[in-house]
N, C-alpha and C. Protein backbone atom coordinates (compact mmCIF):
# COMPACT_ATOMS: atom_id res chain seq x y z
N UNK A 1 149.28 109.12 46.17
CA UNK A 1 150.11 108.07 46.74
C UNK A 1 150.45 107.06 45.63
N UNK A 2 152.05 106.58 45.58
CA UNK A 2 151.99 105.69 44.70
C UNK A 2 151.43 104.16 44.77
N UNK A 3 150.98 103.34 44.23
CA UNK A 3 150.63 102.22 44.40
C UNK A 3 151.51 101.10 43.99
N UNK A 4 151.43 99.95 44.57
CA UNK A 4 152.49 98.84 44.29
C UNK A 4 152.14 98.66 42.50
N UNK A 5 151.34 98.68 42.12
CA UNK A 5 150.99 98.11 40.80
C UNK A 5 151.83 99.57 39.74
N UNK A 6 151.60 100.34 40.21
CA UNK A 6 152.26 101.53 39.35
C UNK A 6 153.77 101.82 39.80
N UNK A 7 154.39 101.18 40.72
CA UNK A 7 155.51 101.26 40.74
C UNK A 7 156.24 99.75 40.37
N UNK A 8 155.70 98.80 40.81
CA UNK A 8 155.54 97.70 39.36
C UNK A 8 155.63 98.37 37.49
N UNK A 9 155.16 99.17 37.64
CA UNK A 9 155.37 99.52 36.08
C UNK A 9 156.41 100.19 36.02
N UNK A 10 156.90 101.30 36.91
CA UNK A 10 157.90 102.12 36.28
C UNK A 10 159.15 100.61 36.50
N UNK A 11 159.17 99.99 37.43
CA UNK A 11 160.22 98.79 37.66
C UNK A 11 160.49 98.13 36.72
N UNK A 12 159.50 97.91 35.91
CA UNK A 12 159.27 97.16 34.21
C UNK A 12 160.30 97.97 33.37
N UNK A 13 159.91 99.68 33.16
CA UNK A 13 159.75 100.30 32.45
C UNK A 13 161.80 100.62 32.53
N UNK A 14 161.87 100.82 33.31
CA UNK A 14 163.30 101.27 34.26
C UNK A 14 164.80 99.56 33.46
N UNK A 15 163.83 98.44 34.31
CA UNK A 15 164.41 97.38 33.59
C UNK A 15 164.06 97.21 31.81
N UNK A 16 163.47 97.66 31.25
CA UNK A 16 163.70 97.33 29.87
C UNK A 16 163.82 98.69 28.77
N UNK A 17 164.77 99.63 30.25
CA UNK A 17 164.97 100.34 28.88
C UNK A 17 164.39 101.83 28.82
N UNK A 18 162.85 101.60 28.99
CA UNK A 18 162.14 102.58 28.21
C UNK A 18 162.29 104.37 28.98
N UNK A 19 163.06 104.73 28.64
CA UNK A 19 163.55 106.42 29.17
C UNK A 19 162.05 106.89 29.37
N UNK A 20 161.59 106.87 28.16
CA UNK A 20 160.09 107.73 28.16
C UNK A 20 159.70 107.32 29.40
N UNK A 21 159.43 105.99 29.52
CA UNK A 21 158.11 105.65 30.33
C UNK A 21 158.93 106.01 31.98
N UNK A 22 160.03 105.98 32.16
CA UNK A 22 160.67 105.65 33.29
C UNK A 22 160.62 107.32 33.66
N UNK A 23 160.85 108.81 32.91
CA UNK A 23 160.69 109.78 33.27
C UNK A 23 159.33 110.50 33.34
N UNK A 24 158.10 109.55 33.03
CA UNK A 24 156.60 109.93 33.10
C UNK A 24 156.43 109.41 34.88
N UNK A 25 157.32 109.11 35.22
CA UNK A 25 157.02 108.98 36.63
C UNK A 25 157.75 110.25 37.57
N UNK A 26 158.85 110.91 37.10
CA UNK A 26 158.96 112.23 37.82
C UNK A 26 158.16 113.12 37.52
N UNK A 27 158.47 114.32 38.87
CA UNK A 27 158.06 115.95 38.46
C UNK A 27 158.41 116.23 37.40
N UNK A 28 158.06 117.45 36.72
CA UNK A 28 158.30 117.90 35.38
C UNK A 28 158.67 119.52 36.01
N UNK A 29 160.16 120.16 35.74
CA UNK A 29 160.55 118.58 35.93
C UNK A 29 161.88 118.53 37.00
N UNK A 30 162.26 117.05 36.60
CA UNK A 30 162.98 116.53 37.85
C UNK A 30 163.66 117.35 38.61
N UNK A 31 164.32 117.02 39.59
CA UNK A 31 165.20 117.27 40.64
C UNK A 31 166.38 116.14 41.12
N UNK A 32 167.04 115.72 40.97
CA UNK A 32 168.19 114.75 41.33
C UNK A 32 169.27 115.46 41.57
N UNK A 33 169.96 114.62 42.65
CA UNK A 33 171.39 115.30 42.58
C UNK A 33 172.04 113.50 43.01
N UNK A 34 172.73 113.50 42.71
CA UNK A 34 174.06 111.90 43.75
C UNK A 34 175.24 111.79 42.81
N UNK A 35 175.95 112.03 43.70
CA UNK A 35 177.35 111.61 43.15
C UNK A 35 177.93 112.98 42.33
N UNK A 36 177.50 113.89 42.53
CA UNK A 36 177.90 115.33 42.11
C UNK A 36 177.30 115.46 40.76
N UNK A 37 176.23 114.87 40.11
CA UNK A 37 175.26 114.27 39.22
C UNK A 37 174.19 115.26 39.67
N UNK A 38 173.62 116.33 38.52
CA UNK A 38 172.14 117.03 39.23
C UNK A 38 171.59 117.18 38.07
N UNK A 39 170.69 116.17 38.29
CA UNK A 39 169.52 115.85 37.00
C UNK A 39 168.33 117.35 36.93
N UNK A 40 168.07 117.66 36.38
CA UNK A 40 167.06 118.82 36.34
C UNK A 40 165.92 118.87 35.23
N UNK A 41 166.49 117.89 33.93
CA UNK A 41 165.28 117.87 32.91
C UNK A 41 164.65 116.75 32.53
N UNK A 42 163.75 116.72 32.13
CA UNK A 42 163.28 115.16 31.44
C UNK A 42 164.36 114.73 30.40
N UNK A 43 164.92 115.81 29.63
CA UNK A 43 165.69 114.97 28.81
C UNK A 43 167.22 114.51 29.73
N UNK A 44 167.25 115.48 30.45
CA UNK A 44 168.77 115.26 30.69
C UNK A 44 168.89 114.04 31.77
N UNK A 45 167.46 113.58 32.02
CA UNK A 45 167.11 112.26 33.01
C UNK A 45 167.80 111.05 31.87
N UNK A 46 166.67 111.49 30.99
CA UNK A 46 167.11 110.63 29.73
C UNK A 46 168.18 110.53 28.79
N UNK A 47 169.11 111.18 29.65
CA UNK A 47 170.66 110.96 28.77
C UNK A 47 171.31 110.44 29.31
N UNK A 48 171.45 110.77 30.67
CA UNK A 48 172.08 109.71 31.62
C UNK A 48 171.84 108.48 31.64
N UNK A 49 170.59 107.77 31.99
CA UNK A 49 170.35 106.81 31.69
C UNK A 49 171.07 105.80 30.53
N UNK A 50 170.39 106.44 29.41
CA UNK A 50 170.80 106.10 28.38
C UNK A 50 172.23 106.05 28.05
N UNK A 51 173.16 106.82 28.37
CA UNK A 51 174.88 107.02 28.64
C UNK A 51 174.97 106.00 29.64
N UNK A 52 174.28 105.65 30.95
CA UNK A 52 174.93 105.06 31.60
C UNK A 52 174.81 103.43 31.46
N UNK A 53 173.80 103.08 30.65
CA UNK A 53 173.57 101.86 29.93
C UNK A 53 174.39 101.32 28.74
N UNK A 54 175.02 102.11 27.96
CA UNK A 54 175.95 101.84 27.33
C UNK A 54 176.66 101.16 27.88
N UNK A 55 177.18 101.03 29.15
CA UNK A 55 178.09 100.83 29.29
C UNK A 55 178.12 99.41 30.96
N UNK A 56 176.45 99.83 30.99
CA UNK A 56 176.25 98.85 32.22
C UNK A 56 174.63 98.17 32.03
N UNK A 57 174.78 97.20 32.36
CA UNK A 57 173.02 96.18 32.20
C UNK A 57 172.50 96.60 33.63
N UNK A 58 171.90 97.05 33.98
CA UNK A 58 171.23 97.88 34.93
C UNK A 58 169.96 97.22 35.47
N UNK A 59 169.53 96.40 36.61
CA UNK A 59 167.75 95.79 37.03
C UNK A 59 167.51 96.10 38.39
N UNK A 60 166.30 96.35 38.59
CA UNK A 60 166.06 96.57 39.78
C UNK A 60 164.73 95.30 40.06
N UNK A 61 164.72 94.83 41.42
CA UNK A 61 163.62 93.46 41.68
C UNK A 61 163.22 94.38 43.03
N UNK A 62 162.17 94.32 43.30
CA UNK A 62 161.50 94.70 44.46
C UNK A 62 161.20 93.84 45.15
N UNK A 63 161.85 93.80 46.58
CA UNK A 63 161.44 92.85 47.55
C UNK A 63 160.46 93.09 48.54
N UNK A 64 160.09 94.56 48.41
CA UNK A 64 158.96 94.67 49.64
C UNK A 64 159.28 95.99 49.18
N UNK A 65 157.98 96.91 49.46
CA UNK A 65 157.16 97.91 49.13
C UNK A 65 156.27 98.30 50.24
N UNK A 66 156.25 100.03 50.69
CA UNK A 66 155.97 100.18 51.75
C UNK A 66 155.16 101.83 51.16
N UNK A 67 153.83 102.06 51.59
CA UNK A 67 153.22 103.86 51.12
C UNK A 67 152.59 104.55 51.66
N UNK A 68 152.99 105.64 51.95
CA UNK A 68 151.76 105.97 52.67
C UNK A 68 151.85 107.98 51.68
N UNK A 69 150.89 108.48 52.39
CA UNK A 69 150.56 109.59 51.85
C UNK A 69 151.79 110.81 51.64
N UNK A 70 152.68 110.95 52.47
CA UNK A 70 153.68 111.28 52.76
C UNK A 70 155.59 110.39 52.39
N UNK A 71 154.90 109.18 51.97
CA UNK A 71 156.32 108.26 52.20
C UNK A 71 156.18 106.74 51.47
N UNK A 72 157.04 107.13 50.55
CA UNK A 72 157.07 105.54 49.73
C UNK A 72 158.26 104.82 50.03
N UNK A 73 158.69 103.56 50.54
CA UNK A 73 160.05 102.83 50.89
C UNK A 73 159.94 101.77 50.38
N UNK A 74 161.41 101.55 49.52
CA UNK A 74 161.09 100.30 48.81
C UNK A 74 162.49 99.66 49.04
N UNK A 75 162.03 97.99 49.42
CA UNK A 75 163.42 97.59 49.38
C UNK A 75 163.68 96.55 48.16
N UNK A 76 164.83 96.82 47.59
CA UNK A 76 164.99 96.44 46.61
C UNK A 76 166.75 95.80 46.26
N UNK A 77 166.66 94.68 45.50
CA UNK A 77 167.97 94.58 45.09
C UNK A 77 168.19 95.21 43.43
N UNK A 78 169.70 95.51 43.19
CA UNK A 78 169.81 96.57 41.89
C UNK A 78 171.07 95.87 41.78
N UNK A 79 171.08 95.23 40.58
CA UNK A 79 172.21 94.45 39.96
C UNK A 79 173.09 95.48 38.62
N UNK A 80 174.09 95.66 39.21
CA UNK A 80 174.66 96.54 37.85
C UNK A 80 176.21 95.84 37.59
N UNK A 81 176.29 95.40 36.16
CA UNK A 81 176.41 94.61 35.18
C UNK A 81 177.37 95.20 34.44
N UNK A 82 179.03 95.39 34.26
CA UNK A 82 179.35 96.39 33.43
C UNK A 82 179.80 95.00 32.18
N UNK A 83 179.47 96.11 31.13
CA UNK A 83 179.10 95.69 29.86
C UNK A 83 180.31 95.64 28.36
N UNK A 84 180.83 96.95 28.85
CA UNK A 84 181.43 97.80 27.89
C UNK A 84 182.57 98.68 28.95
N UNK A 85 183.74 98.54 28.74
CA UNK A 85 184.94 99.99 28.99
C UNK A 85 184.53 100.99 29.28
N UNK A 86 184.49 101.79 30.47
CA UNK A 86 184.30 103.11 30.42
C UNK A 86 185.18 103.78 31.40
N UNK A 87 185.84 104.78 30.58
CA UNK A 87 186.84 105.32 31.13
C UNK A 87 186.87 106.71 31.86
N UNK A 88 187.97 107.36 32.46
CA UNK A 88 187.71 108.10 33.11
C UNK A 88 187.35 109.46 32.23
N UNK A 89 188.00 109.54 30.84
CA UNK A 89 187.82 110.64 30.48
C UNK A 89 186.71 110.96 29.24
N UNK A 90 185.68 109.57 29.20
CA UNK A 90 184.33 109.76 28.90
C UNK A 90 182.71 109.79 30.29
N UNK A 91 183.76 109.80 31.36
CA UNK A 91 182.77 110.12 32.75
C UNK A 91 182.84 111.54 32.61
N UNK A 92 184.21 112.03 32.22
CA UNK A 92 184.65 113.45 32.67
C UNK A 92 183.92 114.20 31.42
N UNK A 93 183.91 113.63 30.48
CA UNK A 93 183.24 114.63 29.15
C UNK A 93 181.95 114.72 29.43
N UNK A 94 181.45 113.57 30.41
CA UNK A 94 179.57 113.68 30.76
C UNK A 94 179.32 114.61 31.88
N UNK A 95 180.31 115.20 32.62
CA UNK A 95 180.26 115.54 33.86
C UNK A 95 180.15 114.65 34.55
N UNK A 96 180.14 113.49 34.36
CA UNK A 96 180.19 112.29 35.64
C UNK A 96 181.46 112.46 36.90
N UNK A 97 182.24 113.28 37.28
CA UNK A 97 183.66 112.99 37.83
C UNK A 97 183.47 112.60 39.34
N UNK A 98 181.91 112.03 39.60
CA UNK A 98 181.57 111.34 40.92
C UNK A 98 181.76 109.91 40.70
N UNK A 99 181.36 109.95 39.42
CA UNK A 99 181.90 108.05 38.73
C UNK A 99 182.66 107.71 38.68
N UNK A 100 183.44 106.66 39.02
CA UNK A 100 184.73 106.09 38.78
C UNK A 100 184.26 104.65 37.58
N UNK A 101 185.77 104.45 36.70
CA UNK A 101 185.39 103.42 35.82
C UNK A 101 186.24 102.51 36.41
């Protein structure tokens, strides 16, 4: 089960950045899909990210935190910040074409 204090860390880890630390919290490895987006590796967790920060300041604040053995719910606000231009036909070179710029 996850605990508030260890999801406190990846929240840290997520807001400042750190890919490593933020994909030591998935399966190995991942599974994602949103927005026609299907994450499947540790690295390819960590490219997105990293691609999608280029271009946006990205935080997440936790307002309440909920766990049980079966079920973690977290409510949270997620501020995204665009930073930098991003256009349609560097979404389309990432496979992003669920993204709009």
């Amino acid at each position: 089960m996850l605990s508030r204090e260890a999801y406190d860390c990846y929240v840290a880890a997520f807001n400042a950045k750190d890919y490593d630390a933020v994909a030591d919290f998935y399966v190995d490895p991942p599974l994602m899909t949103f927005f026609g987006v299907e994450i499947r590796s540790r690295q390819a967790l960590k490219d997105f990210y990293a691609f999608l920060h280029e271009h946006v300041n990205e935080s997440a604040r936790v307002l309440n935190f909920a766990a049980s053995e079966t079920l973690t719910a977290i409510d949270a606000i997620i501020r995204v910040e665009g930073i930098k231009p991003l256009t349609r036909e560097a979404l389309d070179a990432r496979g992003l074409h669920g993204f709009f710029p």
